[in-house]
Protein backbone atom coordinates (compact mmCIF):
# COMPACT_ATOMS: atom_id res chain seq x y z
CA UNK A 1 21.88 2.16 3.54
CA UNK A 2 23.34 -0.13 0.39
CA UNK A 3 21.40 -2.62 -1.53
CA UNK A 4 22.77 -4.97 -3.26
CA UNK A 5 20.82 -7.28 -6.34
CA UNK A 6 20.22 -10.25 -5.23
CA UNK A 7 18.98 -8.60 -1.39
CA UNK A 8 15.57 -8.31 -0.07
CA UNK A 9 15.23 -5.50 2.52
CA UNK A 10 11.69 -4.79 4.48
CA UNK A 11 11.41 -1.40 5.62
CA UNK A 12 8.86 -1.00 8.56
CA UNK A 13 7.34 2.25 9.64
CA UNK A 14 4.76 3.92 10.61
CA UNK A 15 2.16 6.24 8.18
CA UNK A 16 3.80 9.46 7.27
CA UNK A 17 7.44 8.23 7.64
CA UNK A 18 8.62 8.25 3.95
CA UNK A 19 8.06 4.98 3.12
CA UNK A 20 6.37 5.79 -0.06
CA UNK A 21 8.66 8.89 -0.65
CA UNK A 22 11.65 6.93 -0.62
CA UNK A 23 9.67 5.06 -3.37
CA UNK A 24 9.55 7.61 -5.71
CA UNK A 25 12.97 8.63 -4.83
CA UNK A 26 14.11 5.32 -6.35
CA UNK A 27 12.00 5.52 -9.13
CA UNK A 28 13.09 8.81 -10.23
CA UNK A 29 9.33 9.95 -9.62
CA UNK A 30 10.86 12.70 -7.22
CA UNK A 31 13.80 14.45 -6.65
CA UNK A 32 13.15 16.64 -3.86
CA UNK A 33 15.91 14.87 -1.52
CA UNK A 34 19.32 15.94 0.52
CA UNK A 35 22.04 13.55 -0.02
CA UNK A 36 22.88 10.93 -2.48
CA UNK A 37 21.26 8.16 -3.82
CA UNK A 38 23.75 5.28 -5.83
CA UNK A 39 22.57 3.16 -8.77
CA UNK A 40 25.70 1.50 -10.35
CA UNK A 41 27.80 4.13 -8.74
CA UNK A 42 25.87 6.78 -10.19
CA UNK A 43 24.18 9.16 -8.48
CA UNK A 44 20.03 9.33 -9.79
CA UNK A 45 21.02 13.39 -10.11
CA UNK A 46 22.93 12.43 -12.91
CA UNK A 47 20.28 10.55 -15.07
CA UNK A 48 19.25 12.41 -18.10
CA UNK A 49 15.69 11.82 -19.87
CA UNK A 50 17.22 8.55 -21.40
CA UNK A 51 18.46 7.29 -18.55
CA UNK A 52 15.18 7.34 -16.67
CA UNK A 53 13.69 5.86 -19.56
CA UNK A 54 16.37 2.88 -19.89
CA UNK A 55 16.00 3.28 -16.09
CA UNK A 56 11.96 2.49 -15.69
CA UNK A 57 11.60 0.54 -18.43
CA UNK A 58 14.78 -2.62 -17.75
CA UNK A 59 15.33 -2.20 -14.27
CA UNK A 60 12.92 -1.30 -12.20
CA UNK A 61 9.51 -2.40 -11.74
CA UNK A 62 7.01 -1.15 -9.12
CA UNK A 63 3.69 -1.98 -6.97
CA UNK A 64 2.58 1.19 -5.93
CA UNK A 65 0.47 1.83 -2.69
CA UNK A 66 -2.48 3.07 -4.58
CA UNK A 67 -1.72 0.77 -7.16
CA UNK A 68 -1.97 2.90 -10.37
CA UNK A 69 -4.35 0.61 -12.17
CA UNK A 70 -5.90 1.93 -15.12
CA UNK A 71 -9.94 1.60 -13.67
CA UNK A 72 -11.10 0.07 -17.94
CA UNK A 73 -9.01 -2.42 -18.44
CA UNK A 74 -8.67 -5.73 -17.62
CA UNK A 75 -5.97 -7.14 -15.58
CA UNK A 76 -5.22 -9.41 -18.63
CA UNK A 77 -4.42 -6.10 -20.39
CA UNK A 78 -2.98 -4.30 -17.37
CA UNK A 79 -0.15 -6.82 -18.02
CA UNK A 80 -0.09 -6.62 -21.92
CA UNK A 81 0.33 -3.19 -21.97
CA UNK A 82 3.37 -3.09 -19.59
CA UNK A 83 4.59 -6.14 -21.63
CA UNK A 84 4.48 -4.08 -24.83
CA UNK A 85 6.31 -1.12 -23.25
CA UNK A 86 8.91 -2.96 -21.75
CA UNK A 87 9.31 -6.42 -23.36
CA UNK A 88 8.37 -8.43 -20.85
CA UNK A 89 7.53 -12.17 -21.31
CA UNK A 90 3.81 -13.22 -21.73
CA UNK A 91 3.80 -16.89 -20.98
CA UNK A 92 3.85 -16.83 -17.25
CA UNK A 93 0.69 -14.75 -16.84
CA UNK A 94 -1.91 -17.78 -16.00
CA UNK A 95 0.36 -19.15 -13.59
CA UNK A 96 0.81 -16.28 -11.83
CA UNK A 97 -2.70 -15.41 -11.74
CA UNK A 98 -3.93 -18.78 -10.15
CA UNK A 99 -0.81 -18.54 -7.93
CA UNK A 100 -2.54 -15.23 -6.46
CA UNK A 101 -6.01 -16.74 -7.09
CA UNK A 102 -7.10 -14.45 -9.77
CA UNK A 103 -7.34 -16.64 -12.21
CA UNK A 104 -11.35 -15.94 -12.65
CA UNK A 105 -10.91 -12.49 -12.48
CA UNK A 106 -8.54 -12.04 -15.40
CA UNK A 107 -10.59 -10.25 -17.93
CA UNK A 108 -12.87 -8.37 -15.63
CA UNK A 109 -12.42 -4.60 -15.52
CA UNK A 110 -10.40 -3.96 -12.60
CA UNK A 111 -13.04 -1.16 -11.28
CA UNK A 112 -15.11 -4.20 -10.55
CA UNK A 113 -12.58 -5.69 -8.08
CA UNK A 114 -12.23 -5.77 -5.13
CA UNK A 115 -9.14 -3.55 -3.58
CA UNK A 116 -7.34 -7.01 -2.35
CA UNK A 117 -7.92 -8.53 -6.21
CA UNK A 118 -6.95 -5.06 -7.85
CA UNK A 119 -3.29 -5.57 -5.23
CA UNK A 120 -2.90 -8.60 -6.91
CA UNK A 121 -3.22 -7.06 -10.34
CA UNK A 122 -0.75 -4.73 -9.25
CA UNK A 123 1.80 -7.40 -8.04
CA UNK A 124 1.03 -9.64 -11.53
CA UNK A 125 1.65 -5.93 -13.63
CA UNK A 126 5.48 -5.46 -11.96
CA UNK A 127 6.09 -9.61 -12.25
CA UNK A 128 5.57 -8.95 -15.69
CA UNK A 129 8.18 -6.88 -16.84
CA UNK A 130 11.82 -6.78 -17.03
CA UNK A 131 13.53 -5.44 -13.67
CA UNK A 132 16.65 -5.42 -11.68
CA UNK A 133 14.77 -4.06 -8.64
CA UNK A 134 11.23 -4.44 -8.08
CA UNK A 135 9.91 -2.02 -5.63
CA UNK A 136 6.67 -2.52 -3.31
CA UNK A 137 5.09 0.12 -1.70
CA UNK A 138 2.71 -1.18 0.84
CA UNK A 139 1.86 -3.89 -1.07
CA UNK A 140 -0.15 -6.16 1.53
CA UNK A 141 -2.17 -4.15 3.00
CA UNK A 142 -5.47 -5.01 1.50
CA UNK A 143 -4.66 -8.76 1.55
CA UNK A 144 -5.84 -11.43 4.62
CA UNK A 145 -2.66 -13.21 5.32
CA UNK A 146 -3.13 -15.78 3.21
CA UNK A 147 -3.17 -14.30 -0.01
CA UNK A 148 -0.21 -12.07 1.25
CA UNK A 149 1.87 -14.73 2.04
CA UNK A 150 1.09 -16.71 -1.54
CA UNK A 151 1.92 -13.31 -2.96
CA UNK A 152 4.93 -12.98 -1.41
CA UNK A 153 6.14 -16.60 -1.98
CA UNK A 154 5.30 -15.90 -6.08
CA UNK A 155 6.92 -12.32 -5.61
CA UNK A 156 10.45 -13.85 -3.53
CA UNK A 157 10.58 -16.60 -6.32
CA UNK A 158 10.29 -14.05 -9.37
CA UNK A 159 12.69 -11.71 -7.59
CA UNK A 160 15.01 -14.86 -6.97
CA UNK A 161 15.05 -16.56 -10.24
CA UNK A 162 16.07 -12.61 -11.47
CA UNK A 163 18.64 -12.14 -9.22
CA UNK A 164 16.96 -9.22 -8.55
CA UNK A 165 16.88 -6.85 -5.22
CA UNK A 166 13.46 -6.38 -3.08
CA UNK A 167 12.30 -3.45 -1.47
CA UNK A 168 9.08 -3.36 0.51
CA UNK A 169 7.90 -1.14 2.83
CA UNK A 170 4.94 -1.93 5.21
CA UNK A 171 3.38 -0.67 8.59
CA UNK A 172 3.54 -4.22 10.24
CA UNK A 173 5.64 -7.11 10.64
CA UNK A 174 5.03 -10.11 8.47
CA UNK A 175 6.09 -12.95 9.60
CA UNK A 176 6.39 -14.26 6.13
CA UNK A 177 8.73 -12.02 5.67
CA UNK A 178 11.12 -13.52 8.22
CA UNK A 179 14.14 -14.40 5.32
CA UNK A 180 13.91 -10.48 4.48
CA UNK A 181 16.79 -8.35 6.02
CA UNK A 182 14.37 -5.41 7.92
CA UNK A 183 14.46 -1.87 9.02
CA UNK A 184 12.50 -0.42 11.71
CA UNK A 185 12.10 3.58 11.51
């Protein structure tokens, strides 16, 4: 498999398949796999502490299927503190946030969200930062398909205007999802 920037690709499988694994792969979170995985030419086997740091914190930005949300803060802050560690810019949040319909729910501690408004938190946290490849584990599946398509369309667009690459993993089709290259496992 090759990924190019610029290339959205949908992997579809079912629970227990690696989806999230392959997740952490890219992300450096784990390194528990056979063969090689490419960034640049470079294999991830290669990457020394500063690498993973240059690594996580420029070019590549993740939703996580449990979403990694820190329970006290608001989703205002979720986002600031990302922006601080990574430089991301601060001027799109309120956009973004009544794009997803969040808007209201902005300074609210996300342990008082629901787990569809906490997703979008999750989604608005990645948009927020600097990336090259913006990874998405899961990340509809507490969201009607409404809000998952609006997501999406605010997600493609980001990704777009970045020239960055997409990779998201789900258990179902979306049909939203129709422009996105996909692989069945």
């Amino acid at each position: 498999m090759a990924l190019a920037p610029g290339t959205s690709l949908q992997i579809r499988a079912a629970s227990g398949a690696g989806k999230s694994t392959l997740v952490a792969f890219l992300a450096g979170l784990r390194g528990d796999y056979d063969g090689e995985i490419l960034v640049d030419g470079r294999a991830l086997t290669t990457f020394d502490v500063e690498a993973w740091a240059q690594w996580r914190r420029q070019a590549v930005s993740i939703v996580f299927q449990d979403l990694r949300l820190f329970p006290e803060l608001s989703a205002r802050a979720q986002v600031a503190l990302v922006r601080e560690v990574s430089g991301g810019a601060a001027s799109e949040l309120e956009a973004r946030a009544a794009a997803l319909g969040i808007t209201a729910h902005l300074d609210r501690p996300v342990r008082q969200l629901s787990l569809g408004q906490m997703q979008r938190v999750a989604i608005l946290r990645a948009l927020a930062r600097p990336y090259r490849w913006l990874l998405l584990d899961e990340p509809f599946s507490h969201l009607d398909r409404t809000n998952a398509a609006a997501a999406w369309e605010l997600i493609h667009a980001d990704a777009t205007a970045k020239g960055a690459g997409l990779l998201v993993t789900g258990l179902d089709p979306q049909d939203f999802l129709r422009t996105t290259q996909t692989l069945t496992l």
